[in-house]
Protein backbone atom coordinates (compact mmCIF):
# COMPACT_ATOMS: atom_id res chain seq x y z
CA UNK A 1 0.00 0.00 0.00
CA UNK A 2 1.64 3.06 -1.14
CA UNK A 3 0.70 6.61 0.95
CA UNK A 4 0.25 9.80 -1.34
CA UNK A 5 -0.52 13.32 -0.27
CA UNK A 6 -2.69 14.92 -2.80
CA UNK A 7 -2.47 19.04 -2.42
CA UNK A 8 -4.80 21.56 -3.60
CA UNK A 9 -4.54 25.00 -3.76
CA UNK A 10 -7.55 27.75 -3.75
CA UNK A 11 -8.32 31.01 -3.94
CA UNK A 12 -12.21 32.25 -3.52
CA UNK A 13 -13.25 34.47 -6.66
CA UNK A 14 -15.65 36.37 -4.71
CA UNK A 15 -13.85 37.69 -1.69
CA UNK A 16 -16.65 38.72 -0.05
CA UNK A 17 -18.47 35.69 0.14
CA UNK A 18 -15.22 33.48 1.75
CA UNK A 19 -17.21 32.81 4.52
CA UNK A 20 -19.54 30.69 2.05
CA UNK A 21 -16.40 29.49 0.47
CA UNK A 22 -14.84 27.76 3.78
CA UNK A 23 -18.23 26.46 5.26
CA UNK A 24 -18.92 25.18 1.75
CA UNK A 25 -15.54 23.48 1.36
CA UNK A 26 -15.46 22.25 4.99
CA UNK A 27 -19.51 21.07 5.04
CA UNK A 28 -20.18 19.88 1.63
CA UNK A 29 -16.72 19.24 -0.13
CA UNK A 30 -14.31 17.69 2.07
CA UNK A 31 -17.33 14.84 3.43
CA UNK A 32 -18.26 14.27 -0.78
CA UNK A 33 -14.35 13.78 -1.45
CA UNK A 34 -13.85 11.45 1.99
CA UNK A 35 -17.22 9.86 1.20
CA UNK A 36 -16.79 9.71 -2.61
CA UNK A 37 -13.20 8.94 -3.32
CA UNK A 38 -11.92 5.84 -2.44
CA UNK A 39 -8.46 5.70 -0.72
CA UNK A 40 -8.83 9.47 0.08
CA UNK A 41 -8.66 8.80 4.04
CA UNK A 42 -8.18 12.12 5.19
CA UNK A 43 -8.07 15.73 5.19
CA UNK A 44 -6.72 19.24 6.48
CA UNK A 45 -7.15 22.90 5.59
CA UNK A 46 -4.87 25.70 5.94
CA UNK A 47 -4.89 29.50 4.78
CA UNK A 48 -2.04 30.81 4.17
CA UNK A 49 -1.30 33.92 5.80
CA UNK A 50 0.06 36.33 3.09
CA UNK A 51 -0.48 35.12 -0.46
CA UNK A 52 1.35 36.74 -2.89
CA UNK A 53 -0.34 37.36 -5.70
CA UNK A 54 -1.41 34.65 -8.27
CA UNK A 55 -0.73 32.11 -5.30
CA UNK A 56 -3.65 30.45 -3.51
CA UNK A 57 -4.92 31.08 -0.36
CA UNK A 58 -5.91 27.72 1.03
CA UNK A 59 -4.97 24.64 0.69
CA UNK A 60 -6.46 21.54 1.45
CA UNK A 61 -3.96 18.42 1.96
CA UNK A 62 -5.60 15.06 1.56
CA UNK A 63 -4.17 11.76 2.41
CA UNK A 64 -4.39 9.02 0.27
CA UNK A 65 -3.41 5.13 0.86
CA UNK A 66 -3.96 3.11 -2.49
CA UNK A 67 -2.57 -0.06 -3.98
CA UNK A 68 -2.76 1.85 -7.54
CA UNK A 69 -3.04 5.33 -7.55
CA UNK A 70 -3.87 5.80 -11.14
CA UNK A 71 -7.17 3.96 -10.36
CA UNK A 72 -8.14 6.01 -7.42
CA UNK A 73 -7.54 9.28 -8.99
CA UNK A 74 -9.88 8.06 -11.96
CA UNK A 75 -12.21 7.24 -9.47
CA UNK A 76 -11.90 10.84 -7.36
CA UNK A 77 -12.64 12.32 -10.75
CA UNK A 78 -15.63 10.24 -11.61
CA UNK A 79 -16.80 11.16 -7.78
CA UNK A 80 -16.43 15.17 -8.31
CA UNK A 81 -18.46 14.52 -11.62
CA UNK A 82 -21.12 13.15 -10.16
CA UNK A 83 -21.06 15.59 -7.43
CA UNK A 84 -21.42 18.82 -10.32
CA UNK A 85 -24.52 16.98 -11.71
CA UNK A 86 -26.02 16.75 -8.26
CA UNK A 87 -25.17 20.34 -7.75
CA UNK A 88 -22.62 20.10 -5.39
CA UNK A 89 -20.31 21.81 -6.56
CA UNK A 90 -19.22 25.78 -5.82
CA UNK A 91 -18.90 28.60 -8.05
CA UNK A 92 -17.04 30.34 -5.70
CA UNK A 93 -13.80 28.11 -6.45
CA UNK A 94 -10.76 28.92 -7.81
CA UNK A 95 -8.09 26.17 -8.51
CA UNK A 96 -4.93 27.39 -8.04
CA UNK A 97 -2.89 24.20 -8.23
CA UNK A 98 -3.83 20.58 -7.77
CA UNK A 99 -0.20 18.46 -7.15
CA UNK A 100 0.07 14.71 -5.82
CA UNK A 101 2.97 13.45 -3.91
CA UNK A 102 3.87 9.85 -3.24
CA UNK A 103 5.90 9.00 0.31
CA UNK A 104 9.50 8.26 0.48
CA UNK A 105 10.45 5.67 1.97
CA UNK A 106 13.28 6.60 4.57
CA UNK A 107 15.50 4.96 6.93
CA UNK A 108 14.75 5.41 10.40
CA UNK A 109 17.98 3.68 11.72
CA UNK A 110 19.93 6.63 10.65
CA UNK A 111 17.91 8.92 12.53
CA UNK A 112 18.35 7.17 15.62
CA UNK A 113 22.06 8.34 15.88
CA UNK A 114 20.77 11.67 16.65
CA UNK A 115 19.05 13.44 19.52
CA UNK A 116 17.39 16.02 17.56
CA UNK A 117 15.72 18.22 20.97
């Protein structure tokens, strides 16, 4: 089982209606992706405190544990189609940047050596 991080990052088109934005994408989106996508086992927001511009705002970080990635990312897409024609989906949504990440593998016996406090 491999572990992936896949990263998203988001600005809100209509600045004044952010509030919508995060109770949308904390309410509605994150339980349809978690509900929806298989493998996707988890997930975390952050806003970012000064964006520069053309950079997104938030991000949301979403573990993933799959046996073949390529699969479950077919699968997460399916899901978010589905979840347009239901109406589930925001206008208020800006993709800055979408990136996936798989784990590396390190060796923990090195680190022992070291008292890193």
């Amino acid at each position: 089982m491999e572990k992936w991080l896949y990263i998203v990052h988001t600005n809100c088109k209509y600045p004044e209606r952010v509030d919508e934005f995060n109770e949308w994408y904390d309410k509605i989106h994150i339980p349809d992706i978690l509900a929806g996508s298989p493998d996707f086992i988890r997930a975390m927001r952050f806003e970012k405190r000064s964006p520069a511009e053309g950079e997104g705002k938030y991000i949301a970080i979403y573990e993933i544990e799959s046996e073949d990635i390529d699969q479950t990312i077919v699968a997460h897409r399916d899901n978010m189609i589905n979840r347009k024609e239901q109406g589930r989906m925001s206008n208020l949504v800006s993709i800055v940047s979408r990136n996936l990440y798989k784990q590396v593998d390190i060796n923990l016996e090195f680190f022992k050596e070291y008292d890193f406090r």
